[in-house]
Protein backbone atom coordinates (compact mmCIF):
# COMPACT_ATOMS: atom_id res chain seq x y z
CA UNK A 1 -3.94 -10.97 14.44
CA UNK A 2 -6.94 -9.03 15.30
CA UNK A 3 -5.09 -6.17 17.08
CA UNK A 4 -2.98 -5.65 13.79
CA UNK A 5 -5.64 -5.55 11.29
CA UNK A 6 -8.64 -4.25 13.14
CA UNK A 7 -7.16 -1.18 14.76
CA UNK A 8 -6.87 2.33 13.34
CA UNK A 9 -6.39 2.23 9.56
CA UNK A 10 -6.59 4.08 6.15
CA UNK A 11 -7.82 0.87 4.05
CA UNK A 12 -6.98 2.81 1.36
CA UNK A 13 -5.49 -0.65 -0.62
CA UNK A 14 -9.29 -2.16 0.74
CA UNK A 15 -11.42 0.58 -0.52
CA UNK A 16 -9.62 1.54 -3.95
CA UNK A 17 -10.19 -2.81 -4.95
CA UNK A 18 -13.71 -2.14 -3.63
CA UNK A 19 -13.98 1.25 -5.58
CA UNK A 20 -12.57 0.02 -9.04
CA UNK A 21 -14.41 -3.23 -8.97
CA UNK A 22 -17.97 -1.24 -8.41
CA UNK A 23 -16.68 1.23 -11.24
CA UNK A 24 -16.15 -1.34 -13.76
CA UNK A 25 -19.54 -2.82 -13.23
CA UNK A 26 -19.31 -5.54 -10.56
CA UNK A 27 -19.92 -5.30 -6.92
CA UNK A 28 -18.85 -4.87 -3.03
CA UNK A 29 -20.24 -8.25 -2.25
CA UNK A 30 -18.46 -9.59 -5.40
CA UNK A 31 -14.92 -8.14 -4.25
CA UNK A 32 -15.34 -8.00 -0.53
CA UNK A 33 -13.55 -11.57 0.31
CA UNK A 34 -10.23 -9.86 -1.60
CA UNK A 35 -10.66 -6.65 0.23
CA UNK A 36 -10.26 -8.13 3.76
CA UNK A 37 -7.66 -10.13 2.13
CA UNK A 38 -5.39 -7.49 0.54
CA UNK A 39 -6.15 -5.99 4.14
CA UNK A 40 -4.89 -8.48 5.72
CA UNK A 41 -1.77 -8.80 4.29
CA UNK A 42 -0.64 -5.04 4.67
CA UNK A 43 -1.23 -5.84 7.94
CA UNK A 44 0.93 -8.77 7.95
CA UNK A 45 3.71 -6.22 6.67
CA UNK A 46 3.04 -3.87 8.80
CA UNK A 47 3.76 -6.28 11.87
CA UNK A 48 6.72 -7.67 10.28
CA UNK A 49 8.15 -4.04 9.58
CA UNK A 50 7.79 -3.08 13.11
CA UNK A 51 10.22 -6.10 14.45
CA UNK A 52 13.33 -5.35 16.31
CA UNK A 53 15.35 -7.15 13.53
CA UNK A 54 13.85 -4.89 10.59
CA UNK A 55 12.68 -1.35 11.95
CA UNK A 56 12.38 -1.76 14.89
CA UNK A 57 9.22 0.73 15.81
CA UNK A 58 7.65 0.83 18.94
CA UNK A 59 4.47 2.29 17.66
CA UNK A 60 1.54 2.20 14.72
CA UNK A 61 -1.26 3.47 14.40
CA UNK A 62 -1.14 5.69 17.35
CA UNK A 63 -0.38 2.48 20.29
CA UNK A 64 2.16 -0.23 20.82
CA UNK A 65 3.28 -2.24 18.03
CA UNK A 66 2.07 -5.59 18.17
CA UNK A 67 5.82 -7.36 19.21
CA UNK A 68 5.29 -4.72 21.63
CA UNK A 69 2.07 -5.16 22.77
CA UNK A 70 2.04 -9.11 22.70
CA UNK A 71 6.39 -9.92 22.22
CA UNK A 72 8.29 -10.76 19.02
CA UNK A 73 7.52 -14.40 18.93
CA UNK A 74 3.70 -13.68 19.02
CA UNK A 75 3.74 -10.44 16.59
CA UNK A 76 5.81 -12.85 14.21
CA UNK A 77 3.32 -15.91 14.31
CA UNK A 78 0.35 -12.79 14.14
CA UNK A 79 1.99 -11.87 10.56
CA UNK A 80 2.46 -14.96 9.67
CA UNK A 81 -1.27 -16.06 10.78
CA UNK A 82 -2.53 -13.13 8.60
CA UNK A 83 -0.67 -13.95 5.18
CA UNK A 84 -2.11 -17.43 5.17
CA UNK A 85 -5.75 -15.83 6.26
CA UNK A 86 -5.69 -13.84 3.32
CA UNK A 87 -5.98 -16.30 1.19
CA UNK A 88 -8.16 -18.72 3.01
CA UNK A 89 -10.23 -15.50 2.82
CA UNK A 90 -10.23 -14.68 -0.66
CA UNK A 91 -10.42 -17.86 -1.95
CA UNK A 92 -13.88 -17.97 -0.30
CA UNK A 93 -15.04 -15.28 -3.75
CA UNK A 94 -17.75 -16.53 -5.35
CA UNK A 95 -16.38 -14.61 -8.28
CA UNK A 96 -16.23 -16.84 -11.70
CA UNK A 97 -13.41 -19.08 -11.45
CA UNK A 98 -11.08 -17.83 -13.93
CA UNK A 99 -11.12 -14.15 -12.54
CA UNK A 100 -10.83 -15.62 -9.00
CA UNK A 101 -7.49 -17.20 -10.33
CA UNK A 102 -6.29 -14.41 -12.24
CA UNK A 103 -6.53 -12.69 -8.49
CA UNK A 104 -5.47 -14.68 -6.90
CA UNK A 105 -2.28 -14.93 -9.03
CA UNK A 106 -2.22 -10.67 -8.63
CA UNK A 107 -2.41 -10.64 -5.17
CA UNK A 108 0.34 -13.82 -4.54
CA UNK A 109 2.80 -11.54 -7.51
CA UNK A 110 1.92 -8.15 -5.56
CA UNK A 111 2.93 -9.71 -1.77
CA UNK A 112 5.80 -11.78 -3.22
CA UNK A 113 10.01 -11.44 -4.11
CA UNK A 114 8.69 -9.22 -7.14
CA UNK A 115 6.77 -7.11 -5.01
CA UNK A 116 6.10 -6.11 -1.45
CA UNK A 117 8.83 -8.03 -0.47
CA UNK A 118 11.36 -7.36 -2.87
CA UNK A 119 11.10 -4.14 -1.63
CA UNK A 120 11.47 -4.62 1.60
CA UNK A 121 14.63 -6.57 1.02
CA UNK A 122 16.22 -3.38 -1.13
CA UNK A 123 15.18 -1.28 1.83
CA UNK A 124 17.40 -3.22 4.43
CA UNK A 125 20.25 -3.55 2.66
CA UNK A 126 20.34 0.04 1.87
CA UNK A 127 20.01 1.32 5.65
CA UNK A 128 22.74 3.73 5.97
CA UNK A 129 24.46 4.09 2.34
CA UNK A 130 23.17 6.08 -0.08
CA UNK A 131 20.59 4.52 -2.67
CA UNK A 132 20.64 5.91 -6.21
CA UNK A 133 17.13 7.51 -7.42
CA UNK A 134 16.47 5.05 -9.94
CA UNK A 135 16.83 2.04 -7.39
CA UNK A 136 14.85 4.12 -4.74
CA UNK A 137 12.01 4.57 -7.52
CA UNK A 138 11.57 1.14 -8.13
CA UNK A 139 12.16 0.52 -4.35
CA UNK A 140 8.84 2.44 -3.58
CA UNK A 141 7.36 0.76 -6.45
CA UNK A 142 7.74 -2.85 -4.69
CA UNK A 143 7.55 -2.30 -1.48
CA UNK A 144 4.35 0.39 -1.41
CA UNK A 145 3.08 0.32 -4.94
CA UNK A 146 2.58 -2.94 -5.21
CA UNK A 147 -0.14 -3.70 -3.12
CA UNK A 148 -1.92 -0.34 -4.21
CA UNK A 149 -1.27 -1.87 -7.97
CA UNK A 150 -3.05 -5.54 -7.08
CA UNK A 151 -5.82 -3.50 -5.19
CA UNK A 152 -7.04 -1.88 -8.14
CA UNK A 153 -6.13 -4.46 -10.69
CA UNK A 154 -8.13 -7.27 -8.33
CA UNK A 155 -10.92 -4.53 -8.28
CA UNK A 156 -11.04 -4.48 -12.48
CA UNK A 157 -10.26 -8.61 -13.00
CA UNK A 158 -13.13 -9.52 -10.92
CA UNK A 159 -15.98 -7.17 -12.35
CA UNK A 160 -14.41 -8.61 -15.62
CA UNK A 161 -12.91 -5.15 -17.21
CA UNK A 162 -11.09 -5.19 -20.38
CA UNK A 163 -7.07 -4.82 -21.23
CA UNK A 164 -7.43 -1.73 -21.34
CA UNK A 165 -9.35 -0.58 -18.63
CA UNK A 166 -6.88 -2.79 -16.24
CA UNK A 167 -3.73 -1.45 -18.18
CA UNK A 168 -5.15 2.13 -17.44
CA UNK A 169 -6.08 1.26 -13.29
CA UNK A 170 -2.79 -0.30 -12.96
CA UNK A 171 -0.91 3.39 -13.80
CA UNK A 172 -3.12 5.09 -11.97
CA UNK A 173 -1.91 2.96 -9.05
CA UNK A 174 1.90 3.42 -9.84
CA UNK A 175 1.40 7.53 -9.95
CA UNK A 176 -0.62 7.05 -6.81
CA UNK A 177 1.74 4.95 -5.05
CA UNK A 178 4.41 6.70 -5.74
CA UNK A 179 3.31 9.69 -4.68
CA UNK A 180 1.82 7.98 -1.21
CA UNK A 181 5.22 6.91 -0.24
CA UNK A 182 6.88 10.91 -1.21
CA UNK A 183 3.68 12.25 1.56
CA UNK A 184 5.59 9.38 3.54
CA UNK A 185 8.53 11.07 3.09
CA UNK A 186 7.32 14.56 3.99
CA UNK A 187 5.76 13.44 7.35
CA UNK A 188 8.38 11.89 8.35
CA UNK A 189 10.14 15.38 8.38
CA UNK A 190 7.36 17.99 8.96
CA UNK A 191 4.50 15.43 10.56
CA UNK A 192 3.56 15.62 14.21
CA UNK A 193 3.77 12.27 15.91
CA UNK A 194 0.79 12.29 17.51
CA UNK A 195 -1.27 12.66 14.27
CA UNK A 196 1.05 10.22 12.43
CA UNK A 197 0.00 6.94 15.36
CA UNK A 198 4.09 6.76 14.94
CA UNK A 199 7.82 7.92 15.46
CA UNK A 200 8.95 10.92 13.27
CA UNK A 201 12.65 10.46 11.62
CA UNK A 202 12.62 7.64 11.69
CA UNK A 203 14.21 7.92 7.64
CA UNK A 204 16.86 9.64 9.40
CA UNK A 205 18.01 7.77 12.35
CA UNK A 206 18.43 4.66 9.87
CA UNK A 207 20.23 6.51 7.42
CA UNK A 208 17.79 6.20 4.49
CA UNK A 209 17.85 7.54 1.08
CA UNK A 210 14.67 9.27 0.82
CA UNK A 211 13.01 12.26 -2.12
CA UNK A 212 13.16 14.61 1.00
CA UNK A 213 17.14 13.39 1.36
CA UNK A 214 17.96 13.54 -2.47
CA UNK A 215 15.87 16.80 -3.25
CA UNK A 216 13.80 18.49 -0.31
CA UNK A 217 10.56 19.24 1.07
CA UNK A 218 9.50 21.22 -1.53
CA UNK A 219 10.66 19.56 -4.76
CA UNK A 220 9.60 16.67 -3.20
CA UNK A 221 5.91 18.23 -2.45
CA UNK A 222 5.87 19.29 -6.44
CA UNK A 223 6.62 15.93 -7.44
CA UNK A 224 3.56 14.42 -5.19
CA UNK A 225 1.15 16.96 -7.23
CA UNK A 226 2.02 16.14 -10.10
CA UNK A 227 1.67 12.53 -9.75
CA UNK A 228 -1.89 12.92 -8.51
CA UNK A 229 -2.61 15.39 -11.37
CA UNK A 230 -1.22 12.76 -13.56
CA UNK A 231 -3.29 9.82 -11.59
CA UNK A 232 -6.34 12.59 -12.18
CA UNK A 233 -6.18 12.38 -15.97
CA UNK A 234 -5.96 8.44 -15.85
CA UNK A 235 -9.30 8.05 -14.15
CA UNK A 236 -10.45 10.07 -17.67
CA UNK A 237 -9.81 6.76 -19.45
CA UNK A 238 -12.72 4.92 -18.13
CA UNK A 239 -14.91 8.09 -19.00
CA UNK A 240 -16.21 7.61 -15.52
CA UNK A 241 -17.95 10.62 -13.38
CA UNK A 242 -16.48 9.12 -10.18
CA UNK A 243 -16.21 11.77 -7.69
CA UNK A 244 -15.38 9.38 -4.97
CA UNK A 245 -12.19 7.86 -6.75
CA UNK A 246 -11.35 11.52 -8.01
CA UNK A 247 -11.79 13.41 -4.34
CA UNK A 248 -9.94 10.55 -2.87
CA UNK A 249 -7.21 10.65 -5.14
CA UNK A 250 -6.66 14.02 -4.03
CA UNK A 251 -6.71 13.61 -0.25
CA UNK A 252 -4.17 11.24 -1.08
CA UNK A 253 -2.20 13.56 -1.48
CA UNK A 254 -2.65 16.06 1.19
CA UNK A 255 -2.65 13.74 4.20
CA UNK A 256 -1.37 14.02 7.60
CA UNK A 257 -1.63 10.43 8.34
């Protein structure tokens, strides 16, 4: 468990429920317990993803897998181990009770059939056949943007934010997670391997429908600016002079890892 979620890592999905939360008036102490948590179960996925039986990747985050490093049974009983932790951890919040609930409910929705793992599911049954663009949109939307959705809509509940600044975060999130999993895309063509801490074509090799696949590189590169200009304009909303959220949102964009 600790070699999958305390190695080499963005924590973008961490810092953006950190970021939003402190932006809307509450705190890092306040949100921290959901942080690790949200952490925690990307890493879960990310341990799960790598098994032989779904994509069977011998590397992240630049070494061995963990069903690599430690076998399958192990790396399965790690992601297991790290979906309940999350919410041993966040329920540990000393947020008011009612927004502690209402994240709790986010976070179970986000990780769940409707969400991460919904995803996930579309995305194995659709290894080698073609997936139409509509289904591959709302693909990306399950199985990436929904955890970057929860982070920033955790980040807003628990500083206590209005409809409307929650309605506002949450399609920020969607632009930005769309456009995280086209940069996906677009490594997995053009990245180096080294940089990436994993394989390269590995889209390919399982016969996946990807933006790259349906368009290429550089419609596919348009379509991941205008997202982020479009997530840009949506920070506007909260009238906020944020030049964290805004200079991240960007590098978002431009990544090589």
């Amino acid at each position: 468990m600790r070699y999958g979620v305390l190695g080499a890592g963005k924590r973008v999905r961490a810092i953006l429920l950190l970021e939003f939360c402190r932006a809307c008036g509450g705190s890092w102490e306040l949100a921290m317990p959901f942080a690790c948590a949200i952490e925690m179960v990307h890493a879960y996925s990310l341990i799960h993803d790598d098994l032989p039986c779904m994509d069977n990747d011998p590397l992240r985050r630049g070494k061995p897998s963990c069903w690599k490093a430690f076998g399958e049974t192990t790396a399965l009983l790690a992601g297991d181990g790290l979906l309940t932790k999350a919410f041993e951890t966040a329920s540990g919040s000393t947020a008011p009770p009612d927004r502690a609930l209402a994240a709790l409910q986010i976070l179970a929705q986000s990780a769940g059939d409707t969400g991460m793992l919904g995803g996930q599911v579309i995305d194995l049954e659709y290894e080698n056949r073609p997936m139409p663009e509509e289904l591959l949109v709302r693909m990306y939307g399950q199985k990436t943007g929904a955890l970057l959705r929860a982070a920033v809509k955790i980040g807003c509940v628990l500083a206590g934010a209005d409809e409307n600044k929650i309605f506002f975060a949450d399609q920020y999130a969607q632009k930005i997670g769309l456009a995280f999993q086209i940069v996906d895309d677009i490594l997995d063509v053009t990245g180096d391997e080294q940089a990436l801490g994993k394989p390269i074509g590995s889209d390919q090799e399982s016969g996946k429908t990807t933006f790259v696949t349906l368009y290429s590189l550089e419609e596919a590169q348009k379509q991941v600016e205008a997202l982020t200009d479009e997530a840009r304009r949506l920070l506007d909303k909260f009238a906020w002079e944020d030049e964290f959220l805004c200079t991240l949102t960007d590098r978002l964009a431009v990544r090589k890892n």
